[in-house]
N, C-alpha and C. Protein backbone atom coordinates (compact mmCIF):
# COMPACT_ATOMS: atom_id res chain seq x y z
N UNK A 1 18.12 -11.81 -22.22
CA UNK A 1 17.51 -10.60 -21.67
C UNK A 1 17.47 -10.67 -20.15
N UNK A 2 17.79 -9.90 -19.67
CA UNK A 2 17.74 -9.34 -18.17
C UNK A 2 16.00 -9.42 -17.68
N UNK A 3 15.76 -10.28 -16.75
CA UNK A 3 14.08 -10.37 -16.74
C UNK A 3 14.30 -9.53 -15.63
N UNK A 4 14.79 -8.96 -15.05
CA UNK A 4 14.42 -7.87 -14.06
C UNK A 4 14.24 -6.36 -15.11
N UNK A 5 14.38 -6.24 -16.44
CA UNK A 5 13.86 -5.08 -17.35
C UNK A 5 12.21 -5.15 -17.55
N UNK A 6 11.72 -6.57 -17.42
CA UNK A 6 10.38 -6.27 -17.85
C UNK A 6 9.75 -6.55 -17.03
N UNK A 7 10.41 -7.39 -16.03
CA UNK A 7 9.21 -7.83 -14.90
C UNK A 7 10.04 -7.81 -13.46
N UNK A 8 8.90 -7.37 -12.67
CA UNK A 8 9.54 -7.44 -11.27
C UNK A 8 10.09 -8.73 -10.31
N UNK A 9 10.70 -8.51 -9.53
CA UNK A 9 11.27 -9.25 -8.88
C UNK A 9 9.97 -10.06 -7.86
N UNK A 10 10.80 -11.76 -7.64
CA UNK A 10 9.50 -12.29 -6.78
C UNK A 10 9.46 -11.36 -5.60
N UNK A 11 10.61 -11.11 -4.75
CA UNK A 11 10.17 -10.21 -3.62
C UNK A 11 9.52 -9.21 -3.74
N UNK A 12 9.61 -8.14 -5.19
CA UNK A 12 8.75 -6.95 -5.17
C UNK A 12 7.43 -7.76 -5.25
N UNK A 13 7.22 -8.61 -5.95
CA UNK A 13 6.06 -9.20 -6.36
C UNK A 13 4.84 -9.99 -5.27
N UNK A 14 5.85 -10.33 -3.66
CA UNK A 14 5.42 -11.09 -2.56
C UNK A 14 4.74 -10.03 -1.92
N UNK A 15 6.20 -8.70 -1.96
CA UNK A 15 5.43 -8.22 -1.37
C UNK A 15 4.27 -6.47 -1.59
N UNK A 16 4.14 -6.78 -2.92
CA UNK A 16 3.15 -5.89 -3.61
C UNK A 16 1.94 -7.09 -3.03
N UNK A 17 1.34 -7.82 -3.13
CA UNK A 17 0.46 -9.02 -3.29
C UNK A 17 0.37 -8.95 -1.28
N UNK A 18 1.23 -9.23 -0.85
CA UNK A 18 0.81 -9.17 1.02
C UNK A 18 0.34 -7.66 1.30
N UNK A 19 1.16 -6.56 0.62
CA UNK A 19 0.73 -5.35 1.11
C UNK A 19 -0.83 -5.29 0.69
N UNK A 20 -0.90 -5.28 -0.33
CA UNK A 20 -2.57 -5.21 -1.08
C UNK A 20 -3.58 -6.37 0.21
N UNK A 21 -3.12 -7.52 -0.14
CA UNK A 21 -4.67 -8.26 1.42
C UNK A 21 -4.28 -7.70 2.21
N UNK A 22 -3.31 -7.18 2.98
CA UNK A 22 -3.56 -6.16 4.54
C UNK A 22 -3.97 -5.19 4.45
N UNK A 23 -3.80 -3.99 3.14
CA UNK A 23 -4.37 -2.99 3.47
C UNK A 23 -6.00 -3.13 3.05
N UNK A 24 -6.16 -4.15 2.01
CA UNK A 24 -8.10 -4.14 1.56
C UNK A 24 -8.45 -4.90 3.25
N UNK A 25 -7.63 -5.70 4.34
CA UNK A 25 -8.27 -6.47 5.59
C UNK A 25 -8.62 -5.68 6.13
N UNK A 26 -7.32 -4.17 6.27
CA UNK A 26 -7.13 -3.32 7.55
C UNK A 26 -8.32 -2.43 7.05
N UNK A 27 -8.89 -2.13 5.47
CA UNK A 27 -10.07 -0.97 5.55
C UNK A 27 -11.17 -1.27 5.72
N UNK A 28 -11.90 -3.01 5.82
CA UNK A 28 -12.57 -3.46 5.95
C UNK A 28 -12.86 -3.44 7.69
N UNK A 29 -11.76 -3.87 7.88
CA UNK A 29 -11.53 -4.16 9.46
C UNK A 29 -12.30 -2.53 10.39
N UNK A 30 -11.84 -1.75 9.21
CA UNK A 30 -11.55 -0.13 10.01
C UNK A 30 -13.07 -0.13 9.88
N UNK A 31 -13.63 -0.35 8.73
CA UNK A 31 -15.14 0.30 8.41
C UNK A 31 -16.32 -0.65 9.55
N UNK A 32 -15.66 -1.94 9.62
CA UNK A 32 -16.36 -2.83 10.50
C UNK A 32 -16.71 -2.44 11.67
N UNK A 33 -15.21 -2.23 12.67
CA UNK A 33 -15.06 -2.02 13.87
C UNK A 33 -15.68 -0.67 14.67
N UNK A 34 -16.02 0.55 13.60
CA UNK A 34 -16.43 1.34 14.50
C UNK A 34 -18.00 1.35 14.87
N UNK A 35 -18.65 0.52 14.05
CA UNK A 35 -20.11 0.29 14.22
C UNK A 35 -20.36 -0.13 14.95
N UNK A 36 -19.53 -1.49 16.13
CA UNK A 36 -19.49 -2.67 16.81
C UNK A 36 -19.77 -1.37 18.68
N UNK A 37 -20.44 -1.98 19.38
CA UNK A 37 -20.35 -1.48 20.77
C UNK A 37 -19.46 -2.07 21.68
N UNK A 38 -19.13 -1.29 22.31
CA UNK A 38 -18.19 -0.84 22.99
C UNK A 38 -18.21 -2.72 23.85
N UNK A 39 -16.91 -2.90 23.91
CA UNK A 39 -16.61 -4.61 24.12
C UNK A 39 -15.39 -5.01 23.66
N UNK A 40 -15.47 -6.15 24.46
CA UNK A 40 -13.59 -7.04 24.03
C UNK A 40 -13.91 -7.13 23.14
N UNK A 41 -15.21 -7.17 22.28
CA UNK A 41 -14.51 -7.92 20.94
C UNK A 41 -14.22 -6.47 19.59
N UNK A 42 -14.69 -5.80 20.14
CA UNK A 42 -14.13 -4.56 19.48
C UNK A 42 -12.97 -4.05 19.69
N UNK A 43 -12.59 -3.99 20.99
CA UNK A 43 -11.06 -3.81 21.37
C UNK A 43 -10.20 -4.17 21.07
N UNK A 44 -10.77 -5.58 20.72
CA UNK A 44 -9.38 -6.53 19.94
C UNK A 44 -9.55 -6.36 18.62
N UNK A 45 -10.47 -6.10 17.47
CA UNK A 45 -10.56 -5.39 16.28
C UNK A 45 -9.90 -4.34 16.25
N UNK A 46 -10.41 -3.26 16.64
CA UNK A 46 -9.25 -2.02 17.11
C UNK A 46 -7.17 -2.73 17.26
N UNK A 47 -7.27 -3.77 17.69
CA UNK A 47 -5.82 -4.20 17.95
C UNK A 47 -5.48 -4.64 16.62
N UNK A 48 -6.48 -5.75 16.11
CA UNK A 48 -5.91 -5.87 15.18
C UNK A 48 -5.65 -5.20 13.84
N UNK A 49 -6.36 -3.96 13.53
CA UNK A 49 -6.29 -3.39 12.53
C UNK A 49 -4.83 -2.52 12.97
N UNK A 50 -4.69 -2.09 14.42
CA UNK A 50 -3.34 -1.31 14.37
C UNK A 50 -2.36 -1.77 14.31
N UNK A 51 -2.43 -3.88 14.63
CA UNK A 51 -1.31 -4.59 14.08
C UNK A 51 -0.78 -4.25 12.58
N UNK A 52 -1.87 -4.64 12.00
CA UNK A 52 -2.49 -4.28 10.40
C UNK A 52 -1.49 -3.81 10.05
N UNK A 53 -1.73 -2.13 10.52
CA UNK A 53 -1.12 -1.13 10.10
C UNK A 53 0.31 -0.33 10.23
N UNK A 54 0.76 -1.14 11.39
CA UNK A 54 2.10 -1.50 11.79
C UNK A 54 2.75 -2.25 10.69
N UNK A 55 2.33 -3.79 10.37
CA UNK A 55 2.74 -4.44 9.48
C UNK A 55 3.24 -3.62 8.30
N UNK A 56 2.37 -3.05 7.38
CA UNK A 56 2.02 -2.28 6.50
C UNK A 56 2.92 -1.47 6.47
N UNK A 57 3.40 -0.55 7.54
CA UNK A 57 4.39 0.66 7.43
C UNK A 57 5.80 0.07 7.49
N UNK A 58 5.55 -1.59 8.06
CA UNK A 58 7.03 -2.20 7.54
C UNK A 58 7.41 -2.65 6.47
N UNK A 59 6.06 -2.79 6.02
CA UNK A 59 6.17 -3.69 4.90
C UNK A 59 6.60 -2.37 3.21
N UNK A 60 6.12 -1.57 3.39
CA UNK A 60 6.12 -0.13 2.75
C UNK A 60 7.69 0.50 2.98
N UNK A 61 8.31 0.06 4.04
CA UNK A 61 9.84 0.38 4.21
C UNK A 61 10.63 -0.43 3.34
N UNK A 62 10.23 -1.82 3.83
CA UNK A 62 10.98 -2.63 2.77
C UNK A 62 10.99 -2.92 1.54
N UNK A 63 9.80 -2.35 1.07
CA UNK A 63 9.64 -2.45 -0.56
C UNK A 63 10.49 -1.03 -0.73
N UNK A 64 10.49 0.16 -0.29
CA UNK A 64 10.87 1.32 -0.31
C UNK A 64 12.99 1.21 -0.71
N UNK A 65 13.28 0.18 -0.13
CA UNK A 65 14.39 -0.43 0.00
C UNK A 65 14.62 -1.24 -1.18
N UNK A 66 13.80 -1.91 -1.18
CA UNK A 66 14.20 -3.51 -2.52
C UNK A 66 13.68 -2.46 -4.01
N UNK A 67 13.66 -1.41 -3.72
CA UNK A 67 12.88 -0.69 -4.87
C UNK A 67 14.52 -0.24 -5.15
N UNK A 68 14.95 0.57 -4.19
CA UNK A 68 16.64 1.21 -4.61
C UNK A 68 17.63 0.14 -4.80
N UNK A 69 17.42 -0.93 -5.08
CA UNK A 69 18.36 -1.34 -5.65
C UNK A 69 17.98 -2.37 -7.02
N UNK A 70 16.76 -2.04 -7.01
CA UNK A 70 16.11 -3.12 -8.10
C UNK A 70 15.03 -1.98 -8.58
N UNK A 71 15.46 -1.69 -10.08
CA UNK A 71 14.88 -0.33 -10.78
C UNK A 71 13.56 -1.60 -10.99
N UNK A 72 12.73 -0.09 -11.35
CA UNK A 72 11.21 -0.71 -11.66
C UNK A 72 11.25 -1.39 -13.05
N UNK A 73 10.66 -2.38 -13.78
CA UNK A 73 10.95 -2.95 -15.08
C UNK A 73 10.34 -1.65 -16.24
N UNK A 74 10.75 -1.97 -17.30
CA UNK A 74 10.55 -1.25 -18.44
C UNK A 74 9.09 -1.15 -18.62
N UNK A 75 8.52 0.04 -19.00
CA UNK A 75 7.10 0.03 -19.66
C UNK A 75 7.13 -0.70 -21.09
N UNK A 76 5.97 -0.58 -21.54
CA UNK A 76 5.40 -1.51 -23.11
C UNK A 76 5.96 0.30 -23.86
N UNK A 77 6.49 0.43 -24.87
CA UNK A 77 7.23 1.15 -25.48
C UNK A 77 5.09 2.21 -26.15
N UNK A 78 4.27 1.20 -26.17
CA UNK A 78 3.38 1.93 -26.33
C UNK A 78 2.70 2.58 -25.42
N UNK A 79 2.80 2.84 -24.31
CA UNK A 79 2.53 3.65 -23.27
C UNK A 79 2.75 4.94 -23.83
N UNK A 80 1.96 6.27 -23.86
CA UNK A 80 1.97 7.51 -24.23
C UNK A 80 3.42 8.02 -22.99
N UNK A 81 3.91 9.30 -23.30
CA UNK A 81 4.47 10.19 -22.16
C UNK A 81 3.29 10.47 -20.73
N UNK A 82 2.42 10.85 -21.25
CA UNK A 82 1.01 11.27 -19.81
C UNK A 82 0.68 10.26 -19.11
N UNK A 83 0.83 8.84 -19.72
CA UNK A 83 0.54 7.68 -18.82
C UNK A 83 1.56 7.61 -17.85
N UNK A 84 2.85 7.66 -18.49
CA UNK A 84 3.92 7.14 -18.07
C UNK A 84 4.11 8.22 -16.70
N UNK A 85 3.64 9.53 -16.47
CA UNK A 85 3.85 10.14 -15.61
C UNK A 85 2.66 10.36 -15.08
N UNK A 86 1.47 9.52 -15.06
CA UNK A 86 0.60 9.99 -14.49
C UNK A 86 0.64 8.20 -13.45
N UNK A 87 1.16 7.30 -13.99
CA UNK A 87 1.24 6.35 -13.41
C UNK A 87 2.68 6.03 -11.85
N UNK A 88 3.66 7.43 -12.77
CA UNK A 88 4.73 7.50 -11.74
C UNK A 88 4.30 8.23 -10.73
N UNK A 89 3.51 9.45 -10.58
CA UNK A 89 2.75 10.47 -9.92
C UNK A 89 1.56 9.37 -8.58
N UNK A 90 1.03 8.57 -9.38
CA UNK A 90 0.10 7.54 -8.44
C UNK A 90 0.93 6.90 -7.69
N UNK A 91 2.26 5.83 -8.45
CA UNK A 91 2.70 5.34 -7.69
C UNK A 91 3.51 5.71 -6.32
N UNK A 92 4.10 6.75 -6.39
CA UNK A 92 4.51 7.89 -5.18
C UNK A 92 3.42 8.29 -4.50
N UNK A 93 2.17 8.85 -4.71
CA UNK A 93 1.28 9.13 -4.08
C UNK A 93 0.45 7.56 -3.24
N UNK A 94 0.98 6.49 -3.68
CA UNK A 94 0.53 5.65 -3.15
C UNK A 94 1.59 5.30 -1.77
N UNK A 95 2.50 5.09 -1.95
CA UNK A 95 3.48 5.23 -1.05
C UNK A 95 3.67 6.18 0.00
N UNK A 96 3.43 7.38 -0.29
CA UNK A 96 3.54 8.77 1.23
C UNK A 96 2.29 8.10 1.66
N UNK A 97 1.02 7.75 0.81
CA UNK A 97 -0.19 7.45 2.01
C UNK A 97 -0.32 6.22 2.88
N UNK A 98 0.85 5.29 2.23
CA UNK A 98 1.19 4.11 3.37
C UNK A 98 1.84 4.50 4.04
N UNK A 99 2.81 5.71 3.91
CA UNK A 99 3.34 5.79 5.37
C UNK A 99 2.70 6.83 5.95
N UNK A 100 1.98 7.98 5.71
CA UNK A 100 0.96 8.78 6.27
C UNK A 100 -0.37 8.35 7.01
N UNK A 101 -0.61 7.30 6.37
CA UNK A 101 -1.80 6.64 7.43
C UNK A 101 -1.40 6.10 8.41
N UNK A 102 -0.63 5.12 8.58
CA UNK A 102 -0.04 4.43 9.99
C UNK A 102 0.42 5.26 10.98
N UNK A 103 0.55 6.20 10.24
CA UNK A 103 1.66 7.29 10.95
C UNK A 103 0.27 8.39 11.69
N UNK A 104 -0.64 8.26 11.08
CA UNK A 104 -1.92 9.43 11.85
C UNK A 104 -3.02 8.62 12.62
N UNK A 105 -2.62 6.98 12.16
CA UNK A 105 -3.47 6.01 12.95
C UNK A 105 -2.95 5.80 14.78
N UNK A 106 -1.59 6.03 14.62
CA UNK A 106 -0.36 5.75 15.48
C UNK A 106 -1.27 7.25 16.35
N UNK A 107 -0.85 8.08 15.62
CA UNK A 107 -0.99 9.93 16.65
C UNK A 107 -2.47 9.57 16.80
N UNK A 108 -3.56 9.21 16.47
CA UNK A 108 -4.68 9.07 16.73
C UNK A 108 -4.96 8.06 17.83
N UNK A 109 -3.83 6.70 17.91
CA UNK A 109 -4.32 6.06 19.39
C UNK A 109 -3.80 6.92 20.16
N UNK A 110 -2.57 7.80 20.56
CA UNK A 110 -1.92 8.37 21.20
C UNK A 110 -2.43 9.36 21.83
N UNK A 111 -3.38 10.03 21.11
CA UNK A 111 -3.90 11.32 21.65
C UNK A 111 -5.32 10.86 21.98
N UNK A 112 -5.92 9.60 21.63
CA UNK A 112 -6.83 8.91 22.56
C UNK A 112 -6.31 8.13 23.99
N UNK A 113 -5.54 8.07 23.64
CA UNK A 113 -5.43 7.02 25.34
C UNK A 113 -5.30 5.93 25.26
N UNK A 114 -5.16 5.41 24.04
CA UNK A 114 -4.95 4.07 23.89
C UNK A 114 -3.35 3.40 22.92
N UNK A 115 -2.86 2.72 23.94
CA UNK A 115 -1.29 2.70 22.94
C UNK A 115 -1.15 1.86 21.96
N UNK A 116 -0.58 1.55 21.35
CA UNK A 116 0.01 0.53 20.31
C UNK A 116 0.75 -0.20 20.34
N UNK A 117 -0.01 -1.55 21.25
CA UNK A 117 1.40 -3.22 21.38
C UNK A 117 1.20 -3.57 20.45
N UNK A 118 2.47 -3.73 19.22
CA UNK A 118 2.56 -4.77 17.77
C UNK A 118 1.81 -6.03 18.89
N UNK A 119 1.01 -6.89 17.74
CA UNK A 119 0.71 -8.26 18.41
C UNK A 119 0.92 -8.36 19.84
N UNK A 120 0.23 -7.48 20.53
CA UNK A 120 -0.49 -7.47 21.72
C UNK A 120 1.21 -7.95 22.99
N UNK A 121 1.84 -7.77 22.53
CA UNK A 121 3.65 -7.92 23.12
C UNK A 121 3.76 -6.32 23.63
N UNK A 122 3.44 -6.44 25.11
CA UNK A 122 4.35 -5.80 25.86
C UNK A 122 5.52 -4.46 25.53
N UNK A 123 6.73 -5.95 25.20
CA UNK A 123 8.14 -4.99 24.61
C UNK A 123 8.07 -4.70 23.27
N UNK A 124 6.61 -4.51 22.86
CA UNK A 124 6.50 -3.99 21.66
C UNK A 124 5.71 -2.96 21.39
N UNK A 125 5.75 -2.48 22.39
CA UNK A 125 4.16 -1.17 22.81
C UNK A 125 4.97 -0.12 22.05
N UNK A 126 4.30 0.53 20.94
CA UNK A 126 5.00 1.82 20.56
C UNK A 126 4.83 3.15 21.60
N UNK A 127 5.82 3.67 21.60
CA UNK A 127 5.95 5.21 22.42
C UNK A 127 4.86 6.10 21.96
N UNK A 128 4.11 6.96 22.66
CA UNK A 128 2.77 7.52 22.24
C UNK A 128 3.24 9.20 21.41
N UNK A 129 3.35 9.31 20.71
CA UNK A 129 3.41 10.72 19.94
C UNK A 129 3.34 11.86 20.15
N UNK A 130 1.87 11.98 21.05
CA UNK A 130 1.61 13.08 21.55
C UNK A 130 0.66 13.00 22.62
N UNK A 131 0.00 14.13 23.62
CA UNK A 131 -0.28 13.55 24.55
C UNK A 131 -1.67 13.40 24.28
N UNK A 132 -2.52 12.51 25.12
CA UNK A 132 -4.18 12.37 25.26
C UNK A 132 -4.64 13.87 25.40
N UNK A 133 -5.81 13.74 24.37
CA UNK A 133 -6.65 15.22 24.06
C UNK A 133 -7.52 14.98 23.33
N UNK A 134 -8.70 14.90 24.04
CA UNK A 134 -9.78 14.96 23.11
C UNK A 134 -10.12 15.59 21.76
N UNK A 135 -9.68 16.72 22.02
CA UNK A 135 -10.13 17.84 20.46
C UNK A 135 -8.94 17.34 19.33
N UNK A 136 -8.01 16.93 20.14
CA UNK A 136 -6.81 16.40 19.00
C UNK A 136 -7.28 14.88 18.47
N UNK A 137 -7.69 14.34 19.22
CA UNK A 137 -7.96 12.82 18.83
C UNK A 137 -9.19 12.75 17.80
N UNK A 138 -9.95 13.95 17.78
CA UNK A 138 -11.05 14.18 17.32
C UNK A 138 -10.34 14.22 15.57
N UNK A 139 -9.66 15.71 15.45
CA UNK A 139 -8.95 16.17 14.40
C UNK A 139 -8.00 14.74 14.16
N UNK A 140 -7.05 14.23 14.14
CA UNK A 140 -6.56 13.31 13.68
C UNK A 140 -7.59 11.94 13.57
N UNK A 141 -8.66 11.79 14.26
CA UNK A 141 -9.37 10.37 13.46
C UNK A 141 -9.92 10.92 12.27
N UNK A 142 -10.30 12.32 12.27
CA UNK A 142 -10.78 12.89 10.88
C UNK A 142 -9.72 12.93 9.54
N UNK A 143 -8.61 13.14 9.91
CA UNK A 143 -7.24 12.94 8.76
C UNK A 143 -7.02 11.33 8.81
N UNK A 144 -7.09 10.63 9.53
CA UNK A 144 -7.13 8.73 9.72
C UNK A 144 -8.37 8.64 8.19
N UNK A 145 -9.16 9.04 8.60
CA UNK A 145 -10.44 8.47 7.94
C UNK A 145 -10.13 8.89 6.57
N UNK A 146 -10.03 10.29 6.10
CA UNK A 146 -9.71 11.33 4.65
C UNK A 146 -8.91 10.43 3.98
N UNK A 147 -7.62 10.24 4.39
CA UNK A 147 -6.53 9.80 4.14
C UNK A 147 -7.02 8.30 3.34
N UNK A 148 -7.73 7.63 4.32
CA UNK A 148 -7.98 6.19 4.20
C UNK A 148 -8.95 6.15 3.17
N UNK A 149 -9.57 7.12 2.78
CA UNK A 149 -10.53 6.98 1.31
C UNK A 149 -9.93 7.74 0.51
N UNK A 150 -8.98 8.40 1.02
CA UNK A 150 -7.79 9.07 -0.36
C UNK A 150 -7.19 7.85 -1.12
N UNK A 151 -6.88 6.43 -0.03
CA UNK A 151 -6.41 5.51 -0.96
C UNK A 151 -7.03 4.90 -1.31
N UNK A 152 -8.29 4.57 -0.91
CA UNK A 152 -9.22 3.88 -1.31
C UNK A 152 -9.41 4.34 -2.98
N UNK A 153 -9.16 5.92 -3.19
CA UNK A 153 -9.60 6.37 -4.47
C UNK A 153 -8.79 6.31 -5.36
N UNK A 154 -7.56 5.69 -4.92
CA UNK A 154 -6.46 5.99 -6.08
C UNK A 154 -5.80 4.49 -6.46
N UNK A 155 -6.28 3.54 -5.22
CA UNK A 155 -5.85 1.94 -5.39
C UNK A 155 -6.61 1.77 -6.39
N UNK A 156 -8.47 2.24 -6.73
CA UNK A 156 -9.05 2.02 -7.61
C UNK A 156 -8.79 2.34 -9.03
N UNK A 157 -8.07 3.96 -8.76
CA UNK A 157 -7.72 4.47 -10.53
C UNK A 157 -6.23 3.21 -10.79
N UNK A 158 -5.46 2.56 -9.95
CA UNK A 158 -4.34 2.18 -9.94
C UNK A 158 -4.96 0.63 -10.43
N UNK A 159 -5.90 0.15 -10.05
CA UNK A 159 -6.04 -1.57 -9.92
C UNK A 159 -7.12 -1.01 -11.81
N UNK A 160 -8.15 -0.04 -11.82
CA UNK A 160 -8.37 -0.08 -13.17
C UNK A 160 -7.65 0.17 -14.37
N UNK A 161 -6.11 1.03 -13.90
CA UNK A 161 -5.53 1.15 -14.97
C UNK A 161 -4.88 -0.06 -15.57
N UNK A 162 -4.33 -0.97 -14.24
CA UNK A 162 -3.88 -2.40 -14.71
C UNK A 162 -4.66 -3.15 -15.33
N UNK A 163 -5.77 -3.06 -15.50
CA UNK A 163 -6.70 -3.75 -15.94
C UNK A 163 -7.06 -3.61 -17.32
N UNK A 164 -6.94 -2.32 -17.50
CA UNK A 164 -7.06 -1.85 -18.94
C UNK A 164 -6.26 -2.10 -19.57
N UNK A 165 -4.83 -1.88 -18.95
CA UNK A 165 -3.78 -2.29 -19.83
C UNK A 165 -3.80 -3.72 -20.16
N UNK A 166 -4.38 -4.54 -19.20
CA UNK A 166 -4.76 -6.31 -19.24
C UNK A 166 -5.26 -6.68 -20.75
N UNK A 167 -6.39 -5.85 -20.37
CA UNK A 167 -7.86 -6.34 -21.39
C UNK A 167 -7.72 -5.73 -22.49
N UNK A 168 -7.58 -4.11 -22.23
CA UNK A 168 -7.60 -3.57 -23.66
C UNK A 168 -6.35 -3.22 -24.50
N UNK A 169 -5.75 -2.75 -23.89
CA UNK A 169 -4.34 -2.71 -24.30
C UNK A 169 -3.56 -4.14 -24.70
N UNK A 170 -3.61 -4.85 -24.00
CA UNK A 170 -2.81 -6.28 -24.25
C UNK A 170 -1.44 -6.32 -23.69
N UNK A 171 -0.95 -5.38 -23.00
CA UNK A 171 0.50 -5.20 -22.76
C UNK A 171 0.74 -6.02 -21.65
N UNK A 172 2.10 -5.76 -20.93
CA UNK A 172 2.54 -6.88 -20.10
C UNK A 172 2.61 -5.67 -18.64
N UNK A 173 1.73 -4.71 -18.72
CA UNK A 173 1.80 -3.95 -17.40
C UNK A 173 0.96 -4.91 -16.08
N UNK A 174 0.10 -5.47 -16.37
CA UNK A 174 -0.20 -6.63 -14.94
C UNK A 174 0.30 -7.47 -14.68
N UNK A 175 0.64 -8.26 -16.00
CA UNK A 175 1.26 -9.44 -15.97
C UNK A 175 2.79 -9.38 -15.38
N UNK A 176 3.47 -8.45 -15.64
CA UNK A 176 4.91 -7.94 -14.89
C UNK A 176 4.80 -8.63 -13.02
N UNK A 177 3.59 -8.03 -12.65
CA UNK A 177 3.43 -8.22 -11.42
C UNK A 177 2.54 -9.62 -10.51
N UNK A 178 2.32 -10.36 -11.43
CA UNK A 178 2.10 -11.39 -11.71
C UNK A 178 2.73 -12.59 -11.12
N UNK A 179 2.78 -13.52 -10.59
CA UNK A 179 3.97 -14.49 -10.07
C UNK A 179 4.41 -15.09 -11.45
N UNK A 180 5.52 -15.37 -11.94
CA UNK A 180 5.47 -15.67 -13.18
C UNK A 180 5.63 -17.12 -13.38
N UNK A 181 4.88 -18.23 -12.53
CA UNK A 181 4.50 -19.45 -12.78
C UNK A 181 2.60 -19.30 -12.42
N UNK A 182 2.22 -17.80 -12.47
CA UNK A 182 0.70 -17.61 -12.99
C UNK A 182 0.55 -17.89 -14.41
N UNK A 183 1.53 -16.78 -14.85
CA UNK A 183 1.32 -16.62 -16.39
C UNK A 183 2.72 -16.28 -16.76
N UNK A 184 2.80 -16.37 -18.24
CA UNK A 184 4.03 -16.27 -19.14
C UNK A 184 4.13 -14.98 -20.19
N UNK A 185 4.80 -13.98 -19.95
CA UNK A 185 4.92 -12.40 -20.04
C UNK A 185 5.09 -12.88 -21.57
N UNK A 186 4.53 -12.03 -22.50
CA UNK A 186 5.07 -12.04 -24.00
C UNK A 186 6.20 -11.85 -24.36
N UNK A 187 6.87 -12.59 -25.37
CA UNK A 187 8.72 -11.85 -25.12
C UNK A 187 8.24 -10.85 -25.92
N UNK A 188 9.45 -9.71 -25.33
CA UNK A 188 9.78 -8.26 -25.94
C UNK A 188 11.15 -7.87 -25.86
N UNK A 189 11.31 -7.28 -27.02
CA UNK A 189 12.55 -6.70 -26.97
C UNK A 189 13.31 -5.66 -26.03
N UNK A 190 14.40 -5.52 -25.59
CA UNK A 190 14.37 -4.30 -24.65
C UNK A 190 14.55 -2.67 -25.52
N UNK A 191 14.46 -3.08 -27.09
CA UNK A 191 14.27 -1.83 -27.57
C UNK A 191 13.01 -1.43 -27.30
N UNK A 192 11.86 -1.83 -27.40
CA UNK A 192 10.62 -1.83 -27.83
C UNK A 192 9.95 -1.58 -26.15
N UNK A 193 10.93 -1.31 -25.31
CA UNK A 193 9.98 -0.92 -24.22
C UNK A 193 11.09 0.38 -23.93
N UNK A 194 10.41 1.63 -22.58
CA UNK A 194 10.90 2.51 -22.31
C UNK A 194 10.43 2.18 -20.60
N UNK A 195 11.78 3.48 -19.72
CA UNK A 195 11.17 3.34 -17.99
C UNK A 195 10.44 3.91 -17.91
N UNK A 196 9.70 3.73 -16.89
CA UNK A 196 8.66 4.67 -16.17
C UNK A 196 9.14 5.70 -15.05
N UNK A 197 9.68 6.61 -15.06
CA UNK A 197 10.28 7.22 -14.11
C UNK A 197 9.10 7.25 -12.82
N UNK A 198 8.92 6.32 -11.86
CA UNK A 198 8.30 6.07 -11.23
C UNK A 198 8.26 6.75 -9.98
């Protein structure tokens, strides 16, 4: 059997597992930092969450990539039709909001006044978007913030559905994603499972 039908690849798997601790660091980081008064050591919080989020929108390219040439593995053949498209529907909606947040975090330093050096490098300062404006910087930290508990709300329906499928279901939908010297996937047939048009 082809183990790329039931379970993902270690790279999808490295980097599903790095994306997840940067983005739970970067919302922690986000909720932390704006409480903090005005100081280096907030400034550099502020840096590092927009490293964060830099990372993140690369890291969201390259899975975006290792995804087109490496199909997603087979679902458990007992998955209903409504799961199967309500799970492909999340997983896309999870994806535009990794690249929609970085992308309104980016126009939000920009139209504050403050730029974006990846890891504090110079020849790595991103180009500013649009120009400094208060009433704009205002409106885009308000879509920064929406956005950022839009995923907050859907990583949760996404991390409980895996879970259910864990515990109650019994299927191999977590375990797929799993490093697979964690745990050892049940064998299955490749009749007995269907795709997830994801």
């Amino acid at each position: 059997m082809n183990p790329r039908r039931t379970h993902y690849t270690n790279t999808a798997i490295a980097l599903h597992w790095v994306s997840a601790l940067l983005i739970a660091g970067g919302f922690v980081l986000g909720l932390t930092m704006v409480d903090l008064p005005v100081s280096p050591r907030k400034l550099q919080w502020y840096s590092y969450h927009k490293w964060i989020g830099v990372t993140v929108f690369g890291l969201v390219c390259l899975r975006l990539l290792w995804r087109l040439r490496h199909p997603v593995p087979l679902a458990p053949s007992g998955m209903r039709p409504w799961q199967r498209h309500v799970a492909g529907v999340t997983h896309w909606a999870l994806y535009v909001l990794l690249f929609l947040i970085p992308l309104s975090g980016w126009l939000y330093s920009s139209a504050s006044g403050y730029p974006v050096v990846y890891l504090g490098i110079k020849a790595l300062q991103l180009p500013d978007l649009v120009h400094k404006g208060k009433a704009m910087a205002q409106v885009l930290r308000l879509v920064h913030e929406l956005l950022n508990y839009t995923l907050l709300g859907l990583v949760l329906v996404h991390a409980g559905a895996a879970l259910k499928h864990h515990f109650i279901d019994d299927d191999d939908v977590l375990r797929r994603m799993l490093p697979r010297r964690a745990v050892r996937s049940k064998a299955r047939d490749e009749s007995s499972c269907v795709a997830i048009d994801e």
